[in-house]
N, C-alpha and C. Protein backbone atom coordinates (compact mmCIF):
# COMPACT_ATOMS: atom_id res chain seq x y z
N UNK A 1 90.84 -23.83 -216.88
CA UNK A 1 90.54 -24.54 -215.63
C UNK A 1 89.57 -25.68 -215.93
N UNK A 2 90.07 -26.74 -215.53
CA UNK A 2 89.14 -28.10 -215.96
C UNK A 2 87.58 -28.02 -214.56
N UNK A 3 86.79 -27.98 -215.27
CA UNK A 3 85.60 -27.94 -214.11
C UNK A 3 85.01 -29.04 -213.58
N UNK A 4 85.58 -30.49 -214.34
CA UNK A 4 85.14 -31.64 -213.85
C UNK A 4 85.13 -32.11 -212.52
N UNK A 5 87.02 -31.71 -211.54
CA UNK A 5 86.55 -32.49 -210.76
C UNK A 5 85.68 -31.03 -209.50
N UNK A 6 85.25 -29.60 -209.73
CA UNK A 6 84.41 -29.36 -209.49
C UNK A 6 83.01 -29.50 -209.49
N UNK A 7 82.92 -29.94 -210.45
CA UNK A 7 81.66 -30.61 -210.36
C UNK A 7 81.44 -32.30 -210.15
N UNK A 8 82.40 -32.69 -209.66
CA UNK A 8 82.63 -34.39 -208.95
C UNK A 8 82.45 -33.94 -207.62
N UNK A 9 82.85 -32.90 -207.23
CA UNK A 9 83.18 -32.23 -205.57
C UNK A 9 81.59 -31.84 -205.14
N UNK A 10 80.79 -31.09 -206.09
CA UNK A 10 79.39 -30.62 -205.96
C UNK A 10 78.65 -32.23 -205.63
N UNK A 11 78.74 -33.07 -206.77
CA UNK A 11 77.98 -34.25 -206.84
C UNK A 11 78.40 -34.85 -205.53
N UNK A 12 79.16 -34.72 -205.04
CA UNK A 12 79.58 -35.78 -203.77
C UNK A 12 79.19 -34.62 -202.21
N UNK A 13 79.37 -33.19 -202.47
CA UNK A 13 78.60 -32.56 -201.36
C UNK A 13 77.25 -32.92 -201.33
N UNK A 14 76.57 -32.51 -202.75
CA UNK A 14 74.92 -32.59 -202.67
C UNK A 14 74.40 -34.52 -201.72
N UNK A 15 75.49 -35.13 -202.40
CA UNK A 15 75.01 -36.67 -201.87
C UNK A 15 74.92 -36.57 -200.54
N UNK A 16 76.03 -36.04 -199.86
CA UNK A 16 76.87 -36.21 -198.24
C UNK A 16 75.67 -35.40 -197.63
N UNK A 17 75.41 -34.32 -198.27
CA UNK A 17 74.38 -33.18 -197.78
C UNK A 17 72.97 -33.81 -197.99
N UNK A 18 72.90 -33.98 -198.58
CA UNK A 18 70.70 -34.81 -198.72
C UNK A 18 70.85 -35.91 -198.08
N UNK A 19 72.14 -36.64 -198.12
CA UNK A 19 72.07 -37.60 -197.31
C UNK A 19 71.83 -37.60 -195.35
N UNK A 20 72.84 -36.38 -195.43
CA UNK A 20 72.80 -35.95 -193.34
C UNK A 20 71.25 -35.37 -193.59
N UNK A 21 70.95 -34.80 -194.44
CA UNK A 21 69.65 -34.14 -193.81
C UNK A 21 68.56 -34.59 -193.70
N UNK A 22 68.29 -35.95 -194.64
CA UNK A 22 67.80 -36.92 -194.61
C UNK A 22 67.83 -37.75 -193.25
N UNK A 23 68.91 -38.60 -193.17
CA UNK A 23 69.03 -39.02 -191.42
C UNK A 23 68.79 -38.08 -190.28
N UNK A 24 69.03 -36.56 -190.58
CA UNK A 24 68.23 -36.04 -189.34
C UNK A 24 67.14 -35.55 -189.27
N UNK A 25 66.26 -35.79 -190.74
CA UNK A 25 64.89 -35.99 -191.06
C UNK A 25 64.24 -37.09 -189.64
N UNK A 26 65.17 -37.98 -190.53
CA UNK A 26 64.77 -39.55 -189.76
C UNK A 26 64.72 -39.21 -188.36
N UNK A 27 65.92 -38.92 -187.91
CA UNK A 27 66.37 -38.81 -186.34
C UNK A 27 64.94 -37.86 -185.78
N UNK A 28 64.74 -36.73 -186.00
CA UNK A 28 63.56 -36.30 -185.28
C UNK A 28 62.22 -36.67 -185.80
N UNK A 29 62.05 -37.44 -186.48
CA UNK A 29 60.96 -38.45 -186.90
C UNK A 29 60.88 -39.70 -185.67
N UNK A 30 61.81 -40.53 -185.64
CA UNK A 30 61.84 -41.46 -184.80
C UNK A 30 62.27 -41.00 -183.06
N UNK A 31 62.60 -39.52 -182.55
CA UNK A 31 62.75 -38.93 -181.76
C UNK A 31 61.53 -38.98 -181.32
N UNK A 32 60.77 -37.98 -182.06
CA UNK A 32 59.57 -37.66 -181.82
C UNK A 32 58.27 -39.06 -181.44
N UNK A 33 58.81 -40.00 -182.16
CA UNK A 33 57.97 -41.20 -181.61
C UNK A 33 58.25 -41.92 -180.01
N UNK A 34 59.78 -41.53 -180.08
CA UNK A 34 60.30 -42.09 -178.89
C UNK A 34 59.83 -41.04 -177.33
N UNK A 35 60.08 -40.22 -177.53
CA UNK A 35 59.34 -39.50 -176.62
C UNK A 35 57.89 -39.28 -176.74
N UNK A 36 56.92 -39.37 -175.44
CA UNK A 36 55.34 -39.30 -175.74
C UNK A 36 55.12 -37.91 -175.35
N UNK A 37 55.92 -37.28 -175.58
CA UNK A 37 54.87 -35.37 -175.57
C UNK A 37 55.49 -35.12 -177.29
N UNK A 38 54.98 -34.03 -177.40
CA UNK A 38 55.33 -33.45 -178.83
C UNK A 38 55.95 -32.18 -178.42
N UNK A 39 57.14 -32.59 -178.94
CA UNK A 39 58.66 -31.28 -178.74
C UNK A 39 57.33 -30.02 -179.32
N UNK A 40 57.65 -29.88 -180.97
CA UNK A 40 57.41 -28.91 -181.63
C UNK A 40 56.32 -27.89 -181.26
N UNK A 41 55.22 -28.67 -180.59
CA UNK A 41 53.95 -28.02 -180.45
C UNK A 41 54.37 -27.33 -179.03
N UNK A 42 54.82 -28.22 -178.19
CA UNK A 42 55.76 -27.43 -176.43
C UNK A 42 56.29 -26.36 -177.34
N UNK A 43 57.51 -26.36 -177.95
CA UNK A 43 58.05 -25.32 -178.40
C UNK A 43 57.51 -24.14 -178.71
N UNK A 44 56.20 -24.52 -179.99
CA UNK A 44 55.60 -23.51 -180.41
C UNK A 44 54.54 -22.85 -178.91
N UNK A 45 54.72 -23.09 -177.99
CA UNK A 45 53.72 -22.84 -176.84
C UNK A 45 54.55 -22.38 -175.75
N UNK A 46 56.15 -22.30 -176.07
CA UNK A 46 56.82 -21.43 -175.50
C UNK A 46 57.38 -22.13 -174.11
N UNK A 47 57.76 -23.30 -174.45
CA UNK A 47 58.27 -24.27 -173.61
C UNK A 47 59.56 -24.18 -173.73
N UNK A 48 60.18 -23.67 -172.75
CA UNK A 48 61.66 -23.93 -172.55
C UNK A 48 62.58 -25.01 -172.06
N UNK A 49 61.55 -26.12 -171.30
CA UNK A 49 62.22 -26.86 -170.98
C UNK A 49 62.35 -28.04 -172.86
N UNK A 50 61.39 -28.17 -173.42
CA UNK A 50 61.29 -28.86 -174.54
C UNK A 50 62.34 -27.98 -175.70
N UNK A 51 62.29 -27.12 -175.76
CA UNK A 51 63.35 -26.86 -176.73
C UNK A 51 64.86 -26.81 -176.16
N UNK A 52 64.88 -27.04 -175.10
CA UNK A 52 66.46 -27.32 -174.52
C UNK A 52 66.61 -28.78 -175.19
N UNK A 53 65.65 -29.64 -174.78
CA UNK A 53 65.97 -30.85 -174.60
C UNK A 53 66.03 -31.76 -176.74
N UNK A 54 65.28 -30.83 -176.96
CA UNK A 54 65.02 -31.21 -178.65
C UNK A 54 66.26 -30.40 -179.59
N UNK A 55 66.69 -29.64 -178.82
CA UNK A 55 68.10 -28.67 -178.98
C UNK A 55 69.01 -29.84 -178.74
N UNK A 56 69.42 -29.92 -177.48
CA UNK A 56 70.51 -30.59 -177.33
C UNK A 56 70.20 -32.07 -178.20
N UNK A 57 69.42 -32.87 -178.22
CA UNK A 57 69.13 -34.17 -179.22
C UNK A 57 69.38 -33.99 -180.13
N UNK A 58 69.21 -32.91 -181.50
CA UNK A 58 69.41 -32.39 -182.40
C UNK A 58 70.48 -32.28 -182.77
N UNK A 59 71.31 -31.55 -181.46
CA UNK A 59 73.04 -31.07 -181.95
C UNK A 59 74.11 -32.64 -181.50
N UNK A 60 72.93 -33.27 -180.31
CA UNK A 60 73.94 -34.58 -180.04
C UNK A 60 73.84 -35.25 -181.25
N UNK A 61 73.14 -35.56 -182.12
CA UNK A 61 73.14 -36.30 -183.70
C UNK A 61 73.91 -35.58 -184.16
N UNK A 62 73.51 -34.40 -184.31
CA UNK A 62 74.75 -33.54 -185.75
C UNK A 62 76.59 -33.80 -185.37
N UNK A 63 76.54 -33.55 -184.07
CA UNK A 63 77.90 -33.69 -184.31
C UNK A 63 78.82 -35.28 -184.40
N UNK A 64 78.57 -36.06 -184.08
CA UNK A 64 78.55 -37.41 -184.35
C UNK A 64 78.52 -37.57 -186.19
N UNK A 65 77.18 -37.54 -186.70
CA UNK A 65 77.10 -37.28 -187.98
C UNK A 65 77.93 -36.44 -188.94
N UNK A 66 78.54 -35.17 -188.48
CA UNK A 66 79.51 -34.89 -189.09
C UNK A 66 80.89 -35.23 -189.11
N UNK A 67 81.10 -35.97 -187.65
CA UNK A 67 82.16 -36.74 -187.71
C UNK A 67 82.18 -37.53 -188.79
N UNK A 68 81.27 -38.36 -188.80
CA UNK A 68 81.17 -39.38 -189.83
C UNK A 68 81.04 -38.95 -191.37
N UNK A 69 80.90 -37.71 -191.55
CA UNK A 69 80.85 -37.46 -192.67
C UNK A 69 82.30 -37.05 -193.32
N UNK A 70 83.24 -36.78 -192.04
CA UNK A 70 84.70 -36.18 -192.33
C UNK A 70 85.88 -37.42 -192.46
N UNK A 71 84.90 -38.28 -191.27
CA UNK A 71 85.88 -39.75 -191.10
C UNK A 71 85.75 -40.63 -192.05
N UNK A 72 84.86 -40.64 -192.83
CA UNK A 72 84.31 -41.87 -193.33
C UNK A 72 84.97 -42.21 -194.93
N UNK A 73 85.06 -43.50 -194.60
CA UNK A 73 85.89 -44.21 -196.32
C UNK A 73 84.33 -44.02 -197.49
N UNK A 74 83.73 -43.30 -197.75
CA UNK A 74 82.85 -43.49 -198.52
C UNK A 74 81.25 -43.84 -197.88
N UNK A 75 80.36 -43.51 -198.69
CA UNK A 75 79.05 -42.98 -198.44
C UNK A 75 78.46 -43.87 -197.76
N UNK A 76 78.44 -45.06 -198.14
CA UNK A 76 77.96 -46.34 -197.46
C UNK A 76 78.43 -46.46 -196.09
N UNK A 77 80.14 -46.30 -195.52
CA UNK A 77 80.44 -45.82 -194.30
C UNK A 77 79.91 -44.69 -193.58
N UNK A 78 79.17 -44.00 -194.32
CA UNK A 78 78.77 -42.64 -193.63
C UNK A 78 77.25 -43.08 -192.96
N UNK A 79 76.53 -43.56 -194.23
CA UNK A 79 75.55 -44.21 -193.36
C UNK A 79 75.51 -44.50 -192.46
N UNK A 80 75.91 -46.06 -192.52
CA UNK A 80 76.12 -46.47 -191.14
C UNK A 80 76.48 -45.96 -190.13
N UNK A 81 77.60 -44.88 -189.88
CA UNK A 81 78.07 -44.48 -188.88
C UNK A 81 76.77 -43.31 -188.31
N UNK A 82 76.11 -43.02 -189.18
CA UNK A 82 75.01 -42.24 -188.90
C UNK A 82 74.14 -43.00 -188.26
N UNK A 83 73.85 -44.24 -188.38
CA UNK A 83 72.57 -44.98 -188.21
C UNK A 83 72.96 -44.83 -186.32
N UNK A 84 74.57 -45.42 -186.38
CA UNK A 84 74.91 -45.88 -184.64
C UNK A 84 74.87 -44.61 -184.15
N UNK A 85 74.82 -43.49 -184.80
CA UNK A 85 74.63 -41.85 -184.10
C UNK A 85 73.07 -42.03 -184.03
N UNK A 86 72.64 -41.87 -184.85
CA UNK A 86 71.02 -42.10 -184.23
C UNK A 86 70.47 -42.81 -183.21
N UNK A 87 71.21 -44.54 -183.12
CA UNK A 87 70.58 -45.03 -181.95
C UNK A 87 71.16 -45.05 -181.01
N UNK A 88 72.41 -44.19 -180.66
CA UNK A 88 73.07 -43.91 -179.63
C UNK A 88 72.22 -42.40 -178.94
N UNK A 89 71.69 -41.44 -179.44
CA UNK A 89 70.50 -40.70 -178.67
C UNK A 89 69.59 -41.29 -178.94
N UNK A 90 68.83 -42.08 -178.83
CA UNK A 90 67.78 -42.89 -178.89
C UNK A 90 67.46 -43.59 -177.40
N UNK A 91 68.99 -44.17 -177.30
CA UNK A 91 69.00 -44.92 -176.58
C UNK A 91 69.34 -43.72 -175.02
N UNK A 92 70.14 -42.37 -175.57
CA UNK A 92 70.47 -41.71 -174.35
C UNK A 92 69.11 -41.00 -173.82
N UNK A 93 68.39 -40.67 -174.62
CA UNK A 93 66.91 -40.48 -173.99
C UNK A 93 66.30 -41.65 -173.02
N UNK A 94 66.34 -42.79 -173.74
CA UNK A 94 65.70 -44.00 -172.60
C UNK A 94 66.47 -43.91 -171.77
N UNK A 95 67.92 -43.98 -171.50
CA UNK A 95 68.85 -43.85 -170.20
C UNK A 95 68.37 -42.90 -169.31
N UNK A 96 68.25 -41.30 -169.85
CA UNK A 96 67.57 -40.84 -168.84
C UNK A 96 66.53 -40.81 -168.35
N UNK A 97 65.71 -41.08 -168.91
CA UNK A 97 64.24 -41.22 -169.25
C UNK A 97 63.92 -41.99 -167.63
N UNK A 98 64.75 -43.25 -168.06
CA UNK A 98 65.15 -44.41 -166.67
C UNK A 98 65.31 -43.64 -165.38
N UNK A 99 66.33 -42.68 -165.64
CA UNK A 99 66.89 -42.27 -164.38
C UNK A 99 66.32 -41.34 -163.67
N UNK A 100 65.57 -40.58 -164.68
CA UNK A 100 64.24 -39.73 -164.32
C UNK A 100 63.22 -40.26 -164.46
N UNK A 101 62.29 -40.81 -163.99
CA UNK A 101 60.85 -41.74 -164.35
C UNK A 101 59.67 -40.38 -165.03
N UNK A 102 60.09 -39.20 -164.04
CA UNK A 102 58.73 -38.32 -164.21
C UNK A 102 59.35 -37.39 -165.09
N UNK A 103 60.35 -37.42 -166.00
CA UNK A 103 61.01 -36.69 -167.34
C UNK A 103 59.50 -36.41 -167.84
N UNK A 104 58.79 -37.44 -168.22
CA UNK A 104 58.41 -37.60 -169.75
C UNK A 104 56.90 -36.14 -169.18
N UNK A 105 55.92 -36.36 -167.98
CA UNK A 105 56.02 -35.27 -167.34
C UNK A 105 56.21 -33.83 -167.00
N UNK A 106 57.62 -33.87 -166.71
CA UNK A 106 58.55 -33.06 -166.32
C UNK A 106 58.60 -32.13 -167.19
N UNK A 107 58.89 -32.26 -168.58
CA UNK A 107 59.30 -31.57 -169.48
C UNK A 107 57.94 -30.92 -170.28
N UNK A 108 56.76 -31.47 -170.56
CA UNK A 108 55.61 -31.03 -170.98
C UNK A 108 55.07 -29.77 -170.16
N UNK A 109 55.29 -29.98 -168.42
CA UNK A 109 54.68 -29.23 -167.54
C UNK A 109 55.76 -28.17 -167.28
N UNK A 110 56.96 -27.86 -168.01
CA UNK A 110 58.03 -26.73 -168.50
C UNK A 110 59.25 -27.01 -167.11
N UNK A 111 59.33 -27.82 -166.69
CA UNK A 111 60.57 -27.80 -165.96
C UNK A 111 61.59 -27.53 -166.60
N UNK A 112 62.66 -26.52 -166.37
CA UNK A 112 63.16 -26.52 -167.48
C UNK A 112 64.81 -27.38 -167.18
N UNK A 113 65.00 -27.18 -165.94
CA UNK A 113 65.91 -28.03 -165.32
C UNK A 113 66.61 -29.39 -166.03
N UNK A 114 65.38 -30.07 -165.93
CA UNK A 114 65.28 -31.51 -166.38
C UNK A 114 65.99 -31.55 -168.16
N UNK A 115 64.72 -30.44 -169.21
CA UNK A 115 65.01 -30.35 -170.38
C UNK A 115 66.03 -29.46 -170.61
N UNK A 116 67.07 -28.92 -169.85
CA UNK A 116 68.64 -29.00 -169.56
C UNK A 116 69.61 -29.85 -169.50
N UNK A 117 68.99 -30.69 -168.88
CA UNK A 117 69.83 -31.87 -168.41
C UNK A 117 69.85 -32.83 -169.33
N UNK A 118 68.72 -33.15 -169.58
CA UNK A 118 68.73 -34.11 -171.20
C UNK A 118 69.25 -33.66 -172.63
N UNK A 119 69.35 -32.26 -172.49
CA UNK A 119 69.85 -31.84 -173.83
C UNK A 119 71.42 -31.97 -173.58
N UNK A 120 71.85 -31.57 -172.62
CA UNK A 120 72.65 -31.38 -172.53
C UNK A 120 73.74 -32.73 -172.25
N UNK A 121 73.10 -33.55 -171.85
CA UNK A 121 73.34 -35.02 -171.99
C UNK A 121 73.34 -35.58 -172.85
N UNK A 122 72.31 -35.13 -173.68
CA UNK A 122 72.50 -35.63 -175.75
C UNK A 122 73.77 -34.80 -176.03
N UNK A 123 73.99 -34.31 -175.39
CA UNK A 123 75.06 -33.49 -176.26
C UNK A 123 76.42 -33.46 -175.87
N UNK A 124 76.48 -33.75 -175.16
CA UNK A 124 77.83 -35.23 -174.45
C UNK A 124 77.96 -36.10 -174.97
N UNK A 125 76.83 -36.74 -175.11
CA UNK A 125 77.08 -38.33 -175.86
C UNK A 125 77.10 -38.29 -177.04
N UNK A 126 76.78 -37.43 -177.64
CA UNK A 126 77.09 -37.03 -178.74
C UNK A 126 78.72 -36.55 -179.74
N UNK A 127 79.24 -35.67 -178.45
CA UNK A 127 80.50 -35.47 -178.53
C UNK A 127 81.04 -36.16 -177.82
N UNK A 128 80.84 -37.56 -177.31
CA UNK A 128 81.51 -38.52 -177.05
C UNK A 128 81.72 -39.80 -178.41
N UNK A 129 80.65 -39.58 -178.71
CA UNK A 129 80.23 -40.55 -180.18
C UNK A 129 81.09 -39.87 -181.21
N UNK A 130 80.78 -38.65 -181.54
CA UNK A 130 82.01 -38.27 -182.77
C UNK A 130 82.89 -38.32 -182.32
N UNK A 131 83.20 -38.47 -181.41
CA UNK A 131 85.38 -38.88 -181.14
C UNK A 131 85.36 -39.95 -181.29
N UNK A 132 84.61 -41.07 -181.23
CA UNK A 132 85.05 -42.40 -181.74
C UNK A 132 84.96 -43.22 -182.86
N UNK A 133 84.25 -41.70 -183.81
CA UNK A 133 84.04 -42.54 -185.28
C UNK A 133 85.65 -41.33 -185.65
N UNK A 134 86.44 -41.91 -185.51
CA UNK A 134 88.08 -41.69 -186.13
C UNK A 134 88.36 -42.71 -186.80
N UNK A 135 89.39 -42.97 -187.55
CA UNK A 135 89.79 -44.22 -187.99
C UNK A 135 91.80 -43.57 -187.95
């Protein structure tokens, strides 16, 4: 059994793989700036409305991003298609953010309603975003 192109298959998971985990390094790096409460510390303090909402943001990137990792002509395409998954929840947080003024609020003081609604809205647009990175 020739083990080369197994180990061409490893070298190109490990890339695809440090690479997504990397951008969703990024993604809740620049999440976390974009929103002014701190998910993790709500979380760790037993906030349900914040881990809905850092849940659903989380899974609205991943699945987009794995689209792109299945669709994509090569690594450099994967990027990118990652980057427009990132600022597509970026941007769906400010949308609601808009539409709710007292979110930012809302979600610190455990509504959990709200951090339902936003996760769950990342996570629409999310699985709206990976259906359109097809080729």
């Amino acid at each position: 059994m020739d083990a080369a192109p197994i180990l061409s298959g490893l070298v190109s998971f490990a890339a695809y793989f440090g690479a997504s985990i990397g951008l969703l390094a990024l993604f809740g790096v620049l999440y976390a700036m974009v929103t002014p409460y701190r998910e993790l510390a709500l979380i760790a303090d037993g906030n349900v409305a914040a881990a809905c909402s850092l849940s659903g943001a989380l899974l609205g990137f991943a699945l987009p991003l794995a689209s792109a990792i299945s669709h994509s002509v090569g690594y450099g395409d994967m990027l990118l298609w990652g980057a427009v998954a990132l600022l597509a929840q970026l941007l769906t947080f400010t949308v609601v953010r808009h539409i709710f003024p007292r979110l930012v609020a809302d979600i610190p003081a455990g509504k959990t309603a709200k951090g339902i609604f936003l996760g769950l809205v990342s996570v629409v647009i999310g699985v709206l975003n990976a259906a359109c990175i097809t080729y």
